[in-house]
Protein backbone atom coordinates (compact mmCIF):
# COMPACT_ATOMS: atom_id res chain seq x y z
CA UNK A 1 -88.67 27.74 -5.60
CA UNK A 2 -87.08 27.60 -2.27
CA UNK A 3 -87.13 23.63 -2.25
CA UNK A 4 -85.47 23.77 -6.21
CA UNK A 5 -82.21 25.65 -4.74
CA UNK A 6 -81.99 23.24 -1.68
CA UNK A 7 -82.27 20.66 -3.73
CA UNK A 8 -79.72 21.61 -6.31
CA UNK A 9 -77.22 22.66 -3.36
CA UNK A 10 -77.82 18.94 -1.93
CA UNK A 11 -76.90 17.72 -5.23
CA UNK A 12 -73.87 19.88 -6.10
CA UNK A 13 -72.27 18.58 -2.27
CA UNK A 14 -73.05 15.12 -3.27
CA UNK A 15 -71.16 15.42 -6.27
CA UNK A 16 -68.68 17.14 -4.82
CA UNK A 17 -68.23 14.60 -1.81
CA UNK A 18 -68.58 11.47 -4.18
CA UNK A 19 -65.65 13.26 -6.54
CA UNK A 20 -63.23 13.84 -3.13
CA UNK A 21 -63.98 10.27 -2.05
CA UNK A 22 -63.45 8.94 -5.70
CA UNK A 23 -60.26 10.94 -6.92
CA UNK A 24 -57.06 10.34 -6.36
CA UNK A 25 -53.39 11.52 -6.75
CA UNK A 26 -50.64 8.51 -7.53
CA UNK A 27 -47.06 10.53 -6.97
CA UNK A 28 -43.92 9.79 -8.99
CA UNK A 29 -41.90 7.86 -6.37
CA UNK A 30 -45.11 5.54 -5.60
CA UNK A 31 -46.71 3.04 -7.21
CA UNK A 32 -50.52 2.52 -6.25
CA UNK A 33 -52.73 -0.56 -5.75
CA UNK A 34 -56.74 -0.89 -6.26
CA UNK A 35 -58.21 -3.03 -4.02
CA UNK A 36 -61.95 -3.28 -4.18
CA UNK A 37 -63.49 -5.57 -1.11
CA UNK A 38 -60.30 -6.81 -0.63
CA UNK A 39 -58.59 -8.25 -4.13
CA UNK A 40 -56.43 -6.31 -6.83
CA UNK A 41 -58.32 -4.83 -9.38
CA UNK A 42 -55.87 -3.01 -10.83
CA UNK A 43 -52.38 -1.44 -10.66
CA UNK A 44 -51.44 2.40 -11.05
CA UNK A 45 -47.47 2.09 -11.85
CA UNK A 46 -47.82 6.36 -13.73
CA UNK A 47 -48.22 9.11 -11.53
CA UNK A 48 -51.43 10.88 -12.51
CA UNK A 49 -54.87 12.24 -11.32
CA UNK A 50 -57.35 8.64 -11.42
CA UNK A 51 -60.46 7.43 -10.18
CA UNK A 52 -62.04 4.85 -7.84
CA UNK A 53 -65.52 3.55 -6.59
CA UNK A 54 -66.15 5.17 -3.26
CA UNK A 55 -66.85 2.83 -0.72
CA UNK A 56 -66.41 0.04 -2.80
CA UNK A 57 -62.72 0.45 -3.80
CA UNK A 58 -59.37 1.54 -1.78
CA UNK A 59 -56.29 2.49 -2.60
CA UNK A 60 -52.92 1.38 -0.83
CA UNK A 61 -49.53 3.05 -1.89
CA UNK A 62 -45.78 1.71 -1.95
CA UNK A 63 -42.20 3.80 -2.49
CA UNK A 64 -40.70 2.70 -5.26
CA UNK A 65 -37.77 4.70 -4.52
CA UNK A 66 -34.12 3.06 -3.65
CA UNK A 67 -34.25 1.51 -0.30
CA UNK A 68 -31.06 -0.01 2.43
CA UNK A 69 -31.09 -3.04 4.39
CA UNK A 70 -28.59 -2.39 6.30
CA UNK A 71 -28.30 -5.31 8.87
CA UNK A 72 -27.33 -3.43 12.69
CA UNK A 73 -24.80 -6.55 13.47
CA UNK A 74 -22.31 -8.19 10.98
CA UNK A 75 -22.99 -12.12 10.27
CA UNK A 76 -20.11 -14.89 11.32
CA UNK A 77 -19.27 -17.19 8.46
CA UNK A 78 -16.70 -20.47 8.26
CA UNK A 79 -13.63 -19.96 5.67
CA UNK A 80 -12.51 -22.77 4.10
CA UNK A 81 -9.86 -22.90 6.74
CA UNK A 82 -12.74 -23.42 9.64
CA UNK A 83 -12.40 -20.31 10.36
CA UNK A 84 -14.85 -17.77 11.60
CA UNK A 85 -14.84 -14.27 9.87
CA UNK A 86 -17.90 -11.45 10.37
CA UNK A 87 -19.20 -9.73 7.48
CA UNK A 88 -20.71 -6.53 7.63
CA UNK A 89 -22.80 -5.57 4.18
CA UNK A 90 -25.44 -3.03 2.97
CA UNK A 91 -28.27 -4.28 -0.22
CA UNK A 92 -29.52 -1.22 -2.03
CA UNK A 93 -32.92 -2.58 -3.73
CA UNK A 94 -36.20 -1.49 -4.73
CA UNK A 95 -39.89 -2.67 -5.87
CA UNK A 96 -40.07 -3.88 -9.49
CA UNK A 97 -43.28 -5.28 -9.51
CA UNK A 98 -45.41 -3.81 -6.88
CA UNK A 99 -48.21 -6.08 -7.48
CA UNK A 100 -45.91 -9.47 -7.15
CA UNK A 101 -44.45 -7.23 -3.58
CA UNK A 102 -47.96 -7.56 -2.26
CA UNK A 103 -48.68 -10.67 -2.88
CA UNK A 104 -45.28 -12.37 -1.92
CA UNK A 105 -44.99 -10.10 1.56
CA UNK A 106 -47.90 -8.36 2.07
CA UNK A 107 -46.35 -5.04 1.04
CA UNK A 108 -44.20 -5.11 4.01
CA UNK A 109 -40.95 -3.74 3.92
CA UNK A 110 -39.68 -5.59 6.74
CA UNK A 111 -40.85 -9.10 5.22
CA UNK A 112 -38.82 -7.77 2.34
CA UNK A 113 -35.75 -7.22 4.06
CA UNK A 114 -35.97 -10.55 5.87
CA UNK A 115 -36.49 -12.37 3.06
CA UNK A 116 -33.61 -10.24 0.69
CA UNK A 117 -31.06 -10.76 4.18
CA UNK A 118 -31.84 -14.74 4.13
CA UNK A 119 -31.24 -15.07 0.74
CA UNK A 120 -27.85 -13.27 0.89
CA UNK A 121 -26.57 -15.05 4.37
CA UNK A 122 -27.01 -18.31 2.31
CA UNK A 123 -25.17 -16.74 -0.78
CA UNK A 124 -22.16 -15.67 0.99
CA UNK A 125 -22.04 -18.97 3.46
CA UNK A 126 -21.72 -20.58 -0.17
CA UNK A 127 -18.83 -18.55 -1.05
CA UNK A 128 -17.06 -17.63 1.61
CA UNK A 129 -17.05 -21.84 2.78
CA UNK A 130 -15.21 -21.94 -0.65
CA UNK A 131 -12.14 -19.43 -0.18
CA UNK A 132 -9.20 -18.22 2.08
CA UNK A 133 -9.23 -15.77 4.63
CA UNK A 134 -6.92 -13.62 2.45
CA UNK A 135 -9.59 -13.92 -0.63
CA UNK A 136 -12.70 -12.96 1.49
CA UNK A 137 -10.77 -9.91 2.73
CA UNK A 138 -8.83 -8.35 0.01
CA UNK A 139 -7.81 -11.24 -2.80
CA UNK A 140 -11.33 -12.06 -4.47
CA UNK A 141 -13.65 -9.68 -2.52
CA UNK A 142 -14.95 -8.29 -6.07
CA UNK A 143 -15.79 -11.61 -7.07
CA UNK A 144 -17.83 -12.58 -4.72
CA UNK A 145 -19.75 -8.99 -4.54
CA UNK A 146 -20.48 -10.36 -8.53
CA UNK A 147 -21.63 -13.98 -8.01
CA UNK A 148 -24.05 -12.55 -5.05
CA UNK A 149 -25.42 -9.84 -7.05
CA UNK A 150 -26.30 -12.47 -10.00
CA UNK A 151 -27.51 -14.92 -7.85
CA UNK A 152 -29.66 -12.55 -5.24
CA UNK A 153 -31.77 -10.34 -7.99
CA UNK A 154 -33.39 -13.38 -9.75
CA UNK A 155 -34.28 -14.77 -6.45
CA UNK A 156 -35.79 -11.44 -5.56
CA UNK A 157 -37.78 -10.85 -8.70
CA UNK A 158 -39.65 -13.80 -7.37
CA UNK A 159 -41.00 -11.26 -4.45
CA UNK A 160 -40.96 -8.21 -6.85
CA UNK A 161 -37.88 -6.66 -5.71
CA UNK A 162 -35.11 -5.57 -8.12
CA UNK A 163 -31.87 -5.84 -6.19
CA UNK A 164 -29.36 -2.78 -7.26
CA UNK A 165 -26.34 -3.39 -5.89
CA UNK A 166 -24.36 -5.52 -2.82
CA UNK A 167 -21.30 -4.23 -1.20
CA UNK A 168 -19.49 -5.26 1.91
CA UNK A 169 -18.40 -2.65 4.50
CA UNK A 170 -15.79 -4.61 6.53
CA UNK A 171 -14.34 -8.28 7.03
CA UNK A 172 -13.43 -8.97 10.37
CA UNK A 173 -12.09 -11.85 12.55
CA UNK A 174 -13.79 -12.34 15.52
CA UNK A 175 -12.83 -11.14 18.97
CA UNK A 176 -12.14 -14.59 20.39
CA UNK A 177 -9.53 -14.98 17.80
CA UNK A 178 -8.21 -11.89 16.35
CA UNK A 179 -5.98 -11.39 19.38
CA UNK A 180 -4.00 -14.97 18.69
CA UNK A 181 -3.87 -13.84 14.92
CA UNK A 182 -2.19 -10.64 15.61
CA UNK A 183 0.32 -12.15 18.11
CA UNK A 184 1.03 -14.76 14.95
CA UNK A 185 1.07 -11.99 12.67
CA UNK A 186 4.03 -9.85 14.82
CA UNK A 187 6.05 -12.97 15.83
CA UNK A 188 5.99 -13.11 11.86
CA UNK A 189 7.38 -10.11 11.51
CA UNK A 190 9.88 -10.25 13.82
CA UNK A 191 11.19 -13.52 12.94
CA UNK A 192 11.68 -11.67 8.96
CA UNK A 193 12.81 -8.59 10.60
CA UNK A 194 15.68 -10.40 12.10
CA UNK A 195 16.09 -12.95 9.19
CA UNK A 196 16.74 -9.32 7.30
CA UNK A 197 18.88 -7.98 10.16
CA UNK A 198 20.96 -11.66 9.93
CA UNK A 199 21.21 -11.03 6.31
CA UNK A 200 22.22 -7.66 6.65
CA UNK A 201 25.15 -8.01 8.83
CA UNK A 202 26.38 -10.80 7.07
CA UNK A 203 26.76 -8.84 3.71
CA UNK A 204 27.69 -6.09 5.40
CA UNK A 205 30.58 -8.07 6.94
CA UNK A 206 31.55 -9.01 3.29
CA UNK A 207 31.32 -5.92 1.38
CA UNK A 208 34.04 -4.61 4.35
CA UNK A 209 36.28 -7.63 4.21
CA UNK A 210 36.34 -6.94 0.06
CA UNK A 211 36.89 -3.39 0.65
CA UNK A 212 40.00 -4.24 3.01
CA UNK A 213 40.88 -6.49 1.10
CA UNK A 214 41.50 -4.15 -1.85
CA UNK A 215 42.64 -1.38 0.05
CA UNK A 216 45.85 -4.10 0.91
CA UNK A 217 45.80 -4.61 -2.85
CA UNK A 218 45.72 -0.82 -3.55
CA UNK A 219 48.29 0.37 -1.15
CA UNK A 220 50.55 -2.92 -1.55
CA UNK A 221 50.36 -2.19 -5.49
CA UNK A 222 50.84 0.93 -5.13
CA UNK A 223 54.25 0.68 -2.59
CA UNK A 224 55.55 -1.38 -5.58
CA UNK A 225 55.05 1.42 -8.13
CA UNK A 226 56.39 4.17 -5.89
CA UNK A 227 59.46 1.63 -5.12
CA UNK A 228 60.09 0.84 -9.23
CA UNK A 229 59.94 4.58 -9.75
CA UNK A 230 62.20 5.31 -6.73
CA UNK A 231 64.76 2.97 -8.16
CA UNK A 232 64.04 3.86 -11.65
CA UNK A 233 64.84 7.73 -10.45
CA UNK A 234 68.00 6.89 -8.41
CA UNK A 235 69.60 4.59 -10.86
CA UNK A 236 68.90 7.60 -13.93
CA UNK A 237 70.25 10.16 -10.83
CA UNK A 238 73.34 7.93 -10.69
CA UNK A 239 73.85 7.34 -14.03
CA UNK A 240 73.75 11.54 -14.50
CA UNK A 241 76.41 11.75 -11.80
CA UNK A 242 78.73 9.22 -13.08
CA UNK A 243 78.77 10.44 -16.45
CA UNK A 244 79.31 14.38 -15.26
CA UNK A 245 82.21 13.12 -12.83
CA UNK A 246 83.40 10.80 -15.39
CA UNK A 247 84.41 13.85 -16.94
CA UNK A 248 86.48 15.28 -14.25
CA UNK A 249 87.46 12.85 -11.69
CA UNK A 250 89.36 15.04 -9.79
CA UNK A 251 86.61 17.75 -9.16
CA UNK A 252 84.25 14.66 -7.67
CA UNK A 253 86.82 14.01 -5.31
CA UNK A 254 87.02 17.73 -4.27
CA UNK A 255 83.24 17.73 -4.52
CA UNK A 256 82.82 14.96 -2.43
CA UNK A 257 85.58 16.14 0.37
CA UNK A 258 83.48 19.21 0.77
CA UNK A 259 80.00 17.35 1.13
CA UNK A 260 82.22 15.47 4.05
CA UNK A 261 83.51 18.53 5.41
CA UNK A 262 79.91 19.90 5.68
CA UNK A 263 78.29 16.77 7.20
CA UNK A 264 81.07 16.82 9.84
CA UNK A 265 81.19 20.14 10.98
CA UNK A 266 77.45 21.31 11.38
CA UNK A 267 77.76 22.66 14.51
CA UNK A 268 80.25 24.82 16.70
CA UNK A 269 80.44 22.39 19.14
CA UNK A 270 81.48 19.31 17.00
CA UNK A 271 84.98 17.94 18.01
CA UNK A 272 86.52 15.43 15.37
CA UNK A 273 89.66 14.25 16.25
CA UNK A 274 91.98 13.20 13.34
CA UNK A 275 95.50 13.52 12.13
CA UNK A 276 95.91 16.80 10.38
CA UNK A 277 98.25 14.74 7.66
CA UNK A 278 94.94 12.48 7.09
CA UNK A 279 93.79 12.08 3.76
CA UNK A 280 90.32 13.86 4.80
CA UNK A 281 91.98 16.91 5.42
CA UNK A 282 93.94 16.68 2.37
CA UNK A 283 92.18 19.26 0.07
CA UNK A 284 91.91 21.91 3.13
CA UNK A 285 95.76 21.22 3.32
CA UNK A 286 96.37 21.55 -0.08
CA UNK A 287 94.11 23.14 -2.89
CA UNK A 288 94.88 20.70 -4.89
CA UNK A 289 94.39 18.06 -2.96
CA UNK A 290 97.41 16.51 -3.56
CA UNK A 291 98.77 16.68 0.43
CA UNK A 292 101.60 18.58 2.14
CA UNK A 293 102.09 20.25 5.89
CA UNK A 294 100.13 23.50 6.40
């Protein structure tokens, strides 16, 4: 009796051991291989509960999650100038085909990102040899992000890798140089600044010589209107005076004797020495001005 419960309890942790060793657990962000004595059996791309032979059969898994190569130092590349420009970049990409990933790199991730960063040096030697200093940094940056992205994934389907996207962080001139460019850059500038300041002073010297010029024309036109009124106003004055003393010459005489006599005698200390019989005193010797001795 004894020996029929031992040997049912041996039995019961042999099954149990052969189902640990057998089962296993594929997650959602993994993809799993079967290898039995060393080749692919099969390939285990749903997450799940499965089974193996134990002993005969291992498993090996791989992320299939969004990975970075992210290179630690930019790459120099030649312009179509000759001149030297480094690129820094960043490849998000991920396993496709995780049985083609094995077999083209051995499942290594490192492999992977040698392989992806060759393929992408070559790529952007081939574009950037093709274009301007200006276009790699700002004028046809886009483009080039587009023609490397087309050209990169097929090449790394080949491996099992699905490349997601391709961007470059910074375009930069090397050290050597970028010193010489910037002092070309400023003398630049200052030869426009002072092309602008040239410019500047020599319309600003014309708009002042206009303006004095028509301030002459403005005051000079102006003189000649205040003149032509002037005269206009002392020829209508004279005309009224003539034709009120026209009516009584006598009484402009008198009138005019008196203006005289106030002109002459403004203050008490003005002498005039004339005969008292002269015909200027000849209406304060006479009211009516015709002479005679006081």
């Amino acid at each position: 009796m004894n020996n029929k419960y031992t040997t049912l309890a041996v039995l019961i942790a042999t099954v149990a051991i052969l189902t640990s060793l057998s089962a296993y657990t594929v997650d959602q962000r993994q993809n799993a291989i079967v290898f039995q004595l060393g080749q692919i059996v099969d390939v285990k791309q749903q997450s799940g509960l499965y089974f193996k032979v134990p002993l005969l059969q291992n498993i090996r898994y791989f992320d299939t999650r969004i990975l970075t190569l992210d290179p630690a130092d930019p790459d120099r590349y030649i312009t179509a100038e000759k001149k030297n420009v480094l690129v820094d970049y960043f490849v998000k990409w991920r396993i496709a085909d995780v049985k083609q990933y094995y077999v083209s790199v051995a499942g290594d991730e490192t492999r992977a990102d040698t392989r992806l960063q060759q393929t992408i040096n070559d790529g952007l030697r081939a574009e950037i040899g093709k274009r301007s200093v200006h276009d790699v940094v700002s004028g046809e940056r886009n483009d080039i992000l587009q023609i490397l992205r087309s050209r990169i994934d097929p090449d790394a389907r080949k491996i099992g890798v699905q490349v997601i996207d391709v961007r470059i962080k910074q375009v930069a001139l090397p050290s050597e140089v970028s010193d010489s460019v910037y002092k070309r850059m400023e003398a630049e500038r200052k030869r426009v600044a002072n092309e602008l300041r040239s410019t500047g002073s020599a319309e600003a010297e014309k708009i002042k010589a206009d303006a004095d010029r028509q301030r002459e024309v403005i005051v000079a036109e102006a003189w000649r209107d205040a003149q032509q009124v002037k005269g206009e106003g002392d020829a209508a004055a004279s005309a009224i005076y003539a034709a009120a003393f026209s009516q009584n010459p006598e009484f402009y005489n008198f009138y005019r004797s008196l203006n005289a006599y106030q002109r002459s005698f403004t203050g008490r200390k003005d002498v005039l020495i004339l005969d008292p019989h002269a015909p200027f005193f000849r209406y304060m010797n006479s009211p009516d001005g015709k002479g005679g001795k006081p």
